[in-house]
Protein backbone atom coordinates (compact mmCIF):
# COMPACT_ATOMS: atom_id res chain seq x y z
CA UNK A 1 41.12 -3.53 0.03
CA UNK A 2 37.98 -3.86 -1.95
CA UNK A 3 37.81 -6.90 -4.81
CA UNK A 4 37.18 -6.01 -8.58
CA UNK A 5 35.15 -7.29 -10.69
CA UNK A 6 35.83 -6.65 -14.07
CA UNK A 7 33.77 -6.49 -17.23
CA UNK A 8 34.40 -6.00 -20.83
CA UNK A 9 33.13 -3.98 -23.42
CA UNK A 10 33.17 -5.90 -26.42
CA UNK A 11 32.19 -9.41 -26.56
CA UNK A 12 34.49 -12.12 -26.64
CA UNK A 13 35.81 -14.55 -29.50
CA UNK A 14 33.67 -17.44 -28.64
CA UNK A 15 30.48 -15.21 -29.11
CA UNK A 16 28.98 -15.22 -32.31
CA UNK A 17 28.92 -10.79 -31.97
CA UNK A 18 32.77 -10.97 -31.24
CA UNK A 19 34.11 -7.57 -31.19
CA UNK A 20 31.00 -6.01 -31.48
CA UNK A 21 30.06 -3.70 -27.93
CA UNK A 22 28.28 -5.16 -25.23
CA UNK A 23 27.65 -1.83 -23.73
CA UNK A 24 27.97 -2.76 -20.11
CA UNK A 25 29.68 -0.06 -18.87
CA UNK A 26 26.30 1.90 -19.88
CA UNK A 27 24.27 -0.30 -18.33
CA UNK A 28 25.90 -0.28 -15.23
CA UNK A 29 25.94 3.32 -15.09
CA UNK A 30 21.93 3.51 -16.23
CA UNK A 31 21.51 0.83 -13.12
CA UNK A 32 23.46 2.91 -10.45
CA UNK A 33 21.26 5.66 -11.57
CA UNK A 34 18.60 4.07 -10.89
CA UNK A 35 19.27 3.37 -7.55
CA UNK A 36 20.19 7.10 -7.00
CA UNK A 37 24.05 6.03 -6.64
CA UNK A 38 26.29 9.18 -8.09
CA UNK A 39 28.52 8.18 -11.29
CA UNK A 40 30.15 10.69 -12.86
CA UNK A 41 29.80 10.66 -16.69
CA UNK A 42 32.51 12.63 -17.64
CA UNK A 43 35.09 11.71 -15.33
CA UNK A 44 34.12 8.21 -16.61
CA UNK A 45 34.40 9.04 -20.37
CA UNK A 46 37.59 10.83 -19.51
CA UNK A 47 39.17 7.77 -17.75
CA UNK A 48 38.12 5.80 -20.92
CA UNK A 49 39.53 8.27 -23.42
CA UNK A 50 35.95 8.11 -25.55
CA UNK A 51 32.59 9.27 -25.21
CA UNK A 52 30.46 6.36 -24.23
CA UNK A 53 26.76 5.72 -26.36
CA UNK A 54 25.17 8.76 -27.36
CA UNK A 55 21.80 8.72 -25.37
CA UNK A 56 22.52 5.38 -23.41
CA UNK A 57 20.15 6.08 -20.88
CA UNK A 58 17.25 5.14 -22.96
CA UNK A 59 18.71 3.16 -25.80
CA UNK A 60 20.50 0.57 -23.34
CA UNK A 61 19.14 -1.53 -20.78
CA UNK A 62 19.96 -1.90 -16.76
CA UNK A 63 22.80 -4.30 -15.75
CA UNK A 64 22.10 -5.12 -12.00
CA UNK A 65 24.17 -8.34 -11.84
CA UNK A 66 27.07 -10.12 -13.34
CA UNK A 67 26.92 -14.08 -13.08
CA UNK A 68 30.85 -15.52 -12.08
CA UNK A 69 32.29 -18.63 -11.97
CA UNK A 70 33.19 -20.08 -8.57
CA UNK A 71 31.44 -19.41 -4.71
CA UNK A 72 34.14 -16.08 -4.06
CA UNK A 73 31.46 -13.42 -3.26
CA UNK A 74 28.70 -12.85 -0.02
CA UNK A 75 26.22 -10.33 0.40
CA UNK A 76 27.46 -6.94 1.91
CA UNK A 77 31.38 -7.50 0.21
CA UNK A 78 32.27 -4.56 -1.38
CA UNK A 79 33.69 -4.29 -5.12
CA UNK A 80 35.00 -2.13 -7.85
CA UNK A 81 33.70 -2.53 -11.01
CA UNK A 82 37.23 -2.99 -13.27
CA UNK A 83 36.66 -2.01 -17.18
CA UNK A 84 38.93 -3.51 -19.55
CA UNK A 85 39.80 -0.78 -22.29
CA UNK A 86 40.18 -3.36 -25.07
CA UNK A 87 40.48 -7.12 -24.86
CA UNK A 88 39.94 -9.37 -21.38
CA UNK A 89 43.32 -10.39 -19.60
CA UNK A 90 45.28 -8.24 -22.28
CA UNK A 91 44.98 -4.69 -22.53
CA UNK A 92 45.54 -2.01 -19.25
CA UNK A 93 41.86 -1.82 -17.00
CA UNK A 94 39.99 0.95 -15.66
CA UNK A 95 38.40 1.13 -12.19
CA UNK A 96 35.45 3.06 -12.01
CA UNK A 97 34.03 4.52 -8.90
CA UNK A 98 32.15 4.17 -6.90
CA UNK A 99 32.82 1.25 -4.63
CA UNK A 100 29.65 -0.97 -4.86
CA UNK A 101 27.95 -3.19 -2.12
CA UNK A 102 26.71 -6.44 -3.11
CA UNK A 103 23.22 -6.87 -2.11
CA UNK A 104 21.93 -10.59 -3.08
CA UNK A 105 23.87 -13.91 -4.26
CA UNK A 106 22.29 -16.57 -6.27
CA UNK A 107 23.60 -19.74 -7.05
CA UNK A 108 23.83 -20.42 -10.71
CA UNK A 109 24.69 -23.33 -12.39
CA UNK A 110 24.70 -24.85 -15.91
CA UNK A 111 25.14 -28.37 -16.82
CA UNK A 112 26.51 -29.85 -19.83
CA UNK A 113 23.27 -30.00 -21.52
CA UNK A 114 22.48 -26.17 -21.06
CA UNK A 115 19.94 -27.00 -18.18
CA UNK A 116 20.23 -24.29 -15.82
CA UNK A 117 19.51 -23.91 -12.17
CA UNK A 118 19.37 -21.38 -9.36
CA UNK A 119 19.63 -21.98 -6.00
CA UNK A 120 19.37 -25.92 -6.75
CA UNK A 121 16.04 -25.26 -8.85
CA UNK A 122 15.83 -25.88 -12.37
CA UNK A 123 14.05 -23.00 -14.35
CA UNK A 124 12.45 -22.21 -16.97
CA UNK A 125 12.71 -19.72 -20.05
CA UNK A 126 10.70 -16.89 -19.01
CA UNK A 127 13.40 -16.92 -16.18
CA UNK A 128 15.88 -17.58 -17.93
CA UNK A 129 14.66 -14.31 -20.37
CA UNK A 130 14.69 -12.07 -17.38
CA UNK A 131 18.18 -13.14 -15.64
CA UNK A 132 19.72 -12.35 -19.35
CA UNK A 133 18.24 -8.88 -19.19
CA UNK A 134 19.05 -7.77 -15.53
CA UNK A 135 22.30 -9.46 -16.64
CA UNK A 136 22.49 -6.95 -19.33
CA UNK A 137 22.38 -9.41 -22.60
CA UNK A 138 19.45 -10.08 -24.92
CA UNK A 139 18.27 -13.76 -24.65
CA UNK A 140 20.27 -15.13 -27.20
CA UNK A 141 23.75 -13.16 -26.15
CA UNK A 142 23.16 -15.06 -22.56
CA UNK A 143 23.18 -18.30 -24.52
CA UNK A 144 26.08 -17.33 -26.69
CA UNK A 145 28.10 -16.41 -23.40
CA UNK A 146 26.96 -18.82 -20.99
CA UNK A 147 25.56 -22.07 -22.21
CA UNK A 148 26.75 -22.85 -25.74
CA UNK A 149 30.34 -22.68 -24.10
CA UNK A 150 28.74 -25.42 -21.76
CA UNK A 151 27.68 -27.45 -23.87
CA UNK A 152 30.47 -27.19 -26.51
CA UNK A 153 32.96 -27.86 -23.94
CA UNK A 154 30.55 -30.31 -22.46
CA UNK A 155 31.66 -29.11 -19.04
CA UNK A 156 29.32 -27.36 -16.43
CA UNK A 157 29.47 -23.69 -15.21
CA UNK A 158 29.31 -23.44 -11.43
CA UNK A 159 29.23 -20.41 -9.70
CA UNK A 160 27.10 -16.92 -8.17
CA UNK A 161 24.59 -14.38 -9.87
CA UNK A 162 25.99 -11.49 -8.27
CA UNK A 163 23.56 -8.72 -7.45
CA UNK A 164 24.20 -5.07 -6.77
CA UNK A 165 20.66 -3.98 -7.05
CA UNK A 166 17.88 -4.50 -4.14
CA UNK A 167 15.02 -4.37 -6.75
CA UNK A 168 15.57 -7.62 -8.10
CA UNK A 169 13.84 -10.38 -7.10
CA UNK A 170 13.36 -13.79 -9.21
CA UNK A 171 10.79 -15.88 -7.92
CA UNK A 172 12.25 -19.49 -8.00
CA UNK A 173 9.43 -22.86 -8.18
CA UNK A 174 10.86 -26.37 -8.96
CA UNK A 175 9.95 -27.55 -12.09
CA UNK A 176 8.15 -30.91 -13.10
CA UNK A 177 10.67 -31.78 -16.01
CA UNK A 178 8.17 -34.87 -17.36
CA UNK A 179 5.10 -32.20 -18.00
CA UNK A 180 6.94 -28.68 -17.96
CA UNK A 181 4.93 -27.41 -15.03
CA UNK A 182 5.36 -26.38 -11.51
């Protein structure tokens, strides 16, 4: 039996757009397309009982990878991506197909502080900036989902960038912290 992974479609209560739509179910879609992997539109807009974002595949953005707590998931398991129709952990979930092959793990990790690494390396913004958008999030959504809750709690976030897609690649360099360079 394959795992699920499941994603919502409106932000959560803790994030400063609460309610509003992240639109990951589009950008998942717009990223299997991408790699030439078949998703049915319809079927999926019947199984959600709603048409999803008129013209998604230009006005939203690829998501590639999801970022999880915990060390569950290695390269070539197999998932489902799970949709929940309304709010996380409440309402009934969709499963969408197809079943998807994970590709590349990361580890990700983000102390109380907000200082992230990957893989053990601290990095920087521009990074940062490009793991929110193959993530699926503007820059500031990331820090709204991930690291204010870190820092707020002031408890870390350990766990796995999980990557579906073989075209991304983040070059990783460990960073002098006293002068900001590599």
């Amino acid at each position: 039996m394959d795992k699920v992974i499941t994603f919502t479609r409106i932000f959560s209560d803790y994030h400063i757009r609460r309610g509003e739509p992240t639109y990951f179910v589009e950008q998942i879609l717009n990223n299997l397309s991408n790699q030439n992997i078949n998703c049915n539109v319809i079927h999926v807009e019947k199984q959600l009982g709603h048409t999803l974002l008129a013209g998604f595949r230009t006005k939203c953005g690829s998501k590639g990878h999801t970022i999880r707590s915990g060390y569950n998931w290695s390269v070539g398991d197999k998932f489902s991506v799970g949709i929940w129709l309304d709010k996380p952990n409440v309402s009934e979930m969709l499963i969408l197909e197809p079943i998807i092959e994970i590709k590349k793990i990361w580890t990700f990790d983000c102390d109380d502080n907000g200082e992230i690494k990957v893989d053990g390396i601290c990095i920087d913004l521009k990074l940062i900036e490009k793991i929110a958008k193959n993530d699926g999030l503007s820059l500031q959504d990331f820090e709204e989902w991930l690291i204010v809750p870190c820092r707020k709690a002031k408890k870390p976030f350990n766990g796995q960038i999980i990557c579906w897609d073989e075209a991304i690649k983040y070059e990783l360099h460990s960073l002098n912290l006293k002068d900001n360079t590599y």
